[in-house]
C-alpha atoms as a PDB file:
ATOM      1  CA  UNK A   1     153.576 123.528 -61.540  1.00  0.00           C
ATOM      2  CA  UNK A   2     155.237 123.679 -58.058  1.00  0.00           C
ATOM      3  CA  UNK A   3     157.494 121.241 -57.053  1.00  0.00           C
ATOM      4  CA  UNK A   4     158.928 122.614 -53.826  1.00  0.00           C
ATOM      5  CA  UNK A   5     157.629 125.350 -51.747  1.00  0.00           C
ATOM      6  CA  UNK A   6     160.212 127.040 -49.221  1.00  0.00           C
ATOM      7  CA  UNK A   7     158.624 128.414 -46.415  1.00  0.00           C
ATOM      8  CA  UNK A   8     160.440 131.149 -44.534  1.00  0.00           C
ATOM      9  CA  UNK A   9     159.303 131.098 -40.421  1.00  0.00           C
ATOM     10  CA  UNK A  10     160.343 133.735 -37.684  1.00  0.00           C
ATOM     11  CA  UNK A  11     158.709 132.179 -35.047  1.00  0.00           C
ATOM     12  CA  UNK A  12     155.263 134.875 -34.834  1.00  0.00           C
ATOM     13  CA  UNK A  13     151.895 133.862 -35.471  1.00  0.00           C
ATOM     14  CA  UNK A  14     151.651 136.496 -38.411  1.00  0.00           C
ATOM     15  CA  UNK A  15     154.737 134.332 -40.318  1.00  0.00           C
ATOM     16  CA  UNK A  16     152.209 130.852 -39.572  1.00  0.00           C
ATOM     17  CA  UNK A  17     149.578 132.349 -40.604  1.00  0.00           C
ATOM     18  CA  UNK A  18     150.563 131.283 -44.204  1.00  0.00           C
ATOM     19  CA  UNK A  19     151.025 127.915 -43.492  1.00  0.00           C
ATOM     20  CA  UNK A  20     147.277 126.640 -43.787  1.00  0.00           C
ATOM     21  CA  UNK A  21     147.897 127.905 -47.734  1.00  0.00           C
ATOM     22  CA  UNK A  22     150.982 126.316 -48.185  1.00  0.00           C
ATOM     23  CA  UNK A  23     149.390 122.691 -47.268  1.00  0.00           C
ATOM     24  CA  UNK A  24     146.802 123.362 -49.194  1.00  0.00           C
ATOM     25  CA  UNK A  25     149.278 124.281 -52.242  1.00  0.00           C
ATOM     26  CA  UNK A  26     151.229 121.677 -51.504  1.00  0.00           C
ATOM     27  CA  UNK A  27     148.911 118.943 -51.470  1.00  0.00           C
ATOM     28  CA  UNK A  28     146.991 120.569 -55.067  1.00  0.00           C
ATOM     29  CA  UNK A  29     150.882 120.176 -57.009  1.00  0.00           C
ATOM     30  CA  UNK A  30     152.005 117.544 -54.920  1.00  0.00           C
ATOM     31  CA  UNK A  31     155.139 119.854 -53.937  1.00  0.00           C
ATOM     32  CA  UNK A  32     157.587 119.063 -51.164  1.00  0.00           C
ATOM     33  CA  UNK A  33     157.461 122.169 -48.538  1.00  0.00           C
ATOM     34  CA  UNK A  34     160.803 122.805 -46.936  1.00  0.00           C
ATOM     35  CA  UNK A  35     160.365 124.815 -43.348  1.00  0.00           C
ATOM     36  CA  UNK A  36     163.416 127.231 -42.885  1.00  0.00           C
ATOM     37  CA  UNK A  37     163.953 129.498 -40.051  1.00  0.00           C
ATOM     38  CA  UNK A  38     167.254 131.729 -39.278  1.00  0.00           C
ATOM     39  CA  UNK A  39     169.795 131.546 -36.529  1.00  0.00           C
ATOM     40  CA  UNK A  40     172.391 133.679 -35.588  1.00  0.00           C
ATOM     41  CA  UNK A  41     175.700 132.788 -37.408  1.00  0.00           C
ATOM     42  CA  UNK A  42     178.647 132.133 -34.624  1.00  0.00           C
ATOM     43  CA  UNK A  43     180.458 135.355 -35.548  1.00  0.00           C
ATOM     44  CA  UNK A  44     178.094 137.101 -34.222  1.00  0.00           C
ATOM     45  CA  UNK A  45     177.678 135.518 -30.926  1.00  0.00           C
ATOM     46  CA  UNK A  46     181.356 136.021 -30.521  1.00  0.00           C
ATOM     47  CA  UNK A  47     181.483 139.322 -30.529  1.00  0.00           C
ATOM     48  CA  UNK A  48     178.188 140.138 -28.692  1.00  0.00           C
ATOM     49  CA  UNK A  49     180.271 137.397 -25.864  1.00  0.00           C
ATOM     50  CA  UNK A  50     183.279 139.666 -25.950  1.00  0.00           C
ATOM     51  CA  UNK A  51     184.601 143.206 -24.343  1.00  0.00           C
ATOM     52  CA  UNK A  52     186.362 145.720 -26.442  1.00  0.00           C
ATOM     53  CA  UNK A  53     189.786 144.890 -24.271  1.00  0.00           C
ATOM     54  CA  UNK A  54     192.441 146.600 -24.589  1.00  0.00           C
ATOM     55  CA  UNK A  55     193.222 148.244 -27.666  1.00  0.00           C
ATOM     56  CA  UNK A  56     190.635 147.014 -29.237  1.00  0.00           C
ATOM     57  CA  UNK A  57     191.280 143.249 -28.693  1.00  0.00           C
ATOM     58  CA  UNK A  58     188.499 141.238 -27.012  1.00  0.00           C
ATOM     59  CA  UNK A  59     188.421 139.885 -24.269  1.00  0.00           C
ATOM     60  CA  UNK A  60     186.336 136.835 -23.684  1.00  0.00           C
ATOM     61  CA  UNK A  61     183.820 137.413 -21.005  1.00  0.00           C
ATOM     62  CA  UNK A  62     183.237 133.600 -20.280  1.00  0.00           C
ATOM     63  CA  UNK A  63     180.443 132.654 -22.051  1.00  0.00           C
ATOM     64  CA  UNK A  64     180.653 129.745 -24.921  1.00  0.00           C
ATOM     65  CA  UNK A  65     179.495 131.280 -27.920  1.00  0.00           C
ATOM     66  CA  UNK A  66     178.786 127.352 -29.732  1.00  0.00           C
ATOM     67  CA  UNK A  67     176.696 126.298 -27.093  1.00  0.00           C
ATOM     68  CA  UNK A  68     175.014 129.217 -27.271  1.00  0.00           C
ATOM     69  CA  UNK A  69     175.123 128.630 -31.556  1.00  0.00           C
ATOM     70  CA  UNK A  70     173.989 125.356 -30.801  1.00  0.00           C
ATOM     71  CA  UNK A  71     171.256 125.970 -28.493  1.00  0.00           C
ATOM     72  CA  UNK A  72     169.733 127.981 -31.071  1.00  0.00           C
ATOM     73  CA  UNK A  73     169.678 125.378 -33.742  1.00  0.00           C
ATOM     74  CA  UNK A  74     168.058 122.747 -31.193  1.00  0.00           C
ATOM     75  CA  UNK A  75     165.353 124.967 -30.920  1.00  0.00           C
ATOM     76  CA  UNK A  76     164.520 126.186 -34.362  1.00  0.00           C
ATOM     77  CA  UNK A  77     165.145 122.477 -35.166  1.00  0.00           C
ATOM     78  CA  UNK A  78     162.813 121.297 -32.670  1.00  0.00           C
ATOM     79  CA  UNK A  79     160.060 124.392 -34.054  1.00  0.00           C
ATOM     80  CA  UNK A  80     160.671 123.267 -37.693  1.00  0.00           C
ATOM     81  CA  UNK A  81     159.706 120.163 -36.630  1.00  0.00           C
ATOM     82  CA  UNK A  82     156.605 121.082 -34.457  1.00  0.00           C
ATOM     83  CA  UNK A  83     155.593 123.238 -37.497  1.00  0.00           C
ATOM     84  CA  UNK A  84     156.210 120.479 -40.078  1.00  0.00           C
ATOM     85  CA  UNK A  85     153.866 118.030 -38.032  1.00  0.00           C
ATOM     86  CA  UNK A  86     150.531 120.964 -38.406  1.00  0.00           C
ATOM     87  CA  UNK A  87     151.054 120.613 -42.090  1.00  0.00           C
ATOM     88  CA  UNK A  88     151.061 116.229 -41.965  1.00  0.00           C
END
């Protein structure tokens, strides 16, 4: 019946709470479970990293919005994967 289950997480306890269901799911239909969680998109750590400016140009303020882009997906990534191993 189920071949895949796609498992939205936020990070809270209340979003895990669904995952001891999920296993149990899974392992009934022998379904994959794919573990997705959300980061911010770059475009939106640009402008929370820049200053109105001048007429409505920014103005960088110094901070590197893809490190900060990629700091996020390290950590979700490394979440995922912390999550993934309570379902194994």
């Amino acid at each position: 019946m189920y071949k895949r289950i796609l498992v939205p997480l936020d990070g809270s306890q209340l979003a895990e709470q669904v995952l001891p269901h999920v296993e149990a799911l899974a392992r009934a239909f022998g379904a994959a479970v794919m573990l997705v969680r959300v980061v911010t998109p770059l475009e939106r750590f640009v402008s929370a990293t820049t200053g109105p400016g001048v007429a409505g140009v920014p103005v960088a303020t110094g901070v590197d919005p893809a490190a900060l882009v990629e700091d996020e997906r390290r950590e979700a990534g490394a979440y995922l994967a912390a999550r993934a191993l309570d379902l194994i």
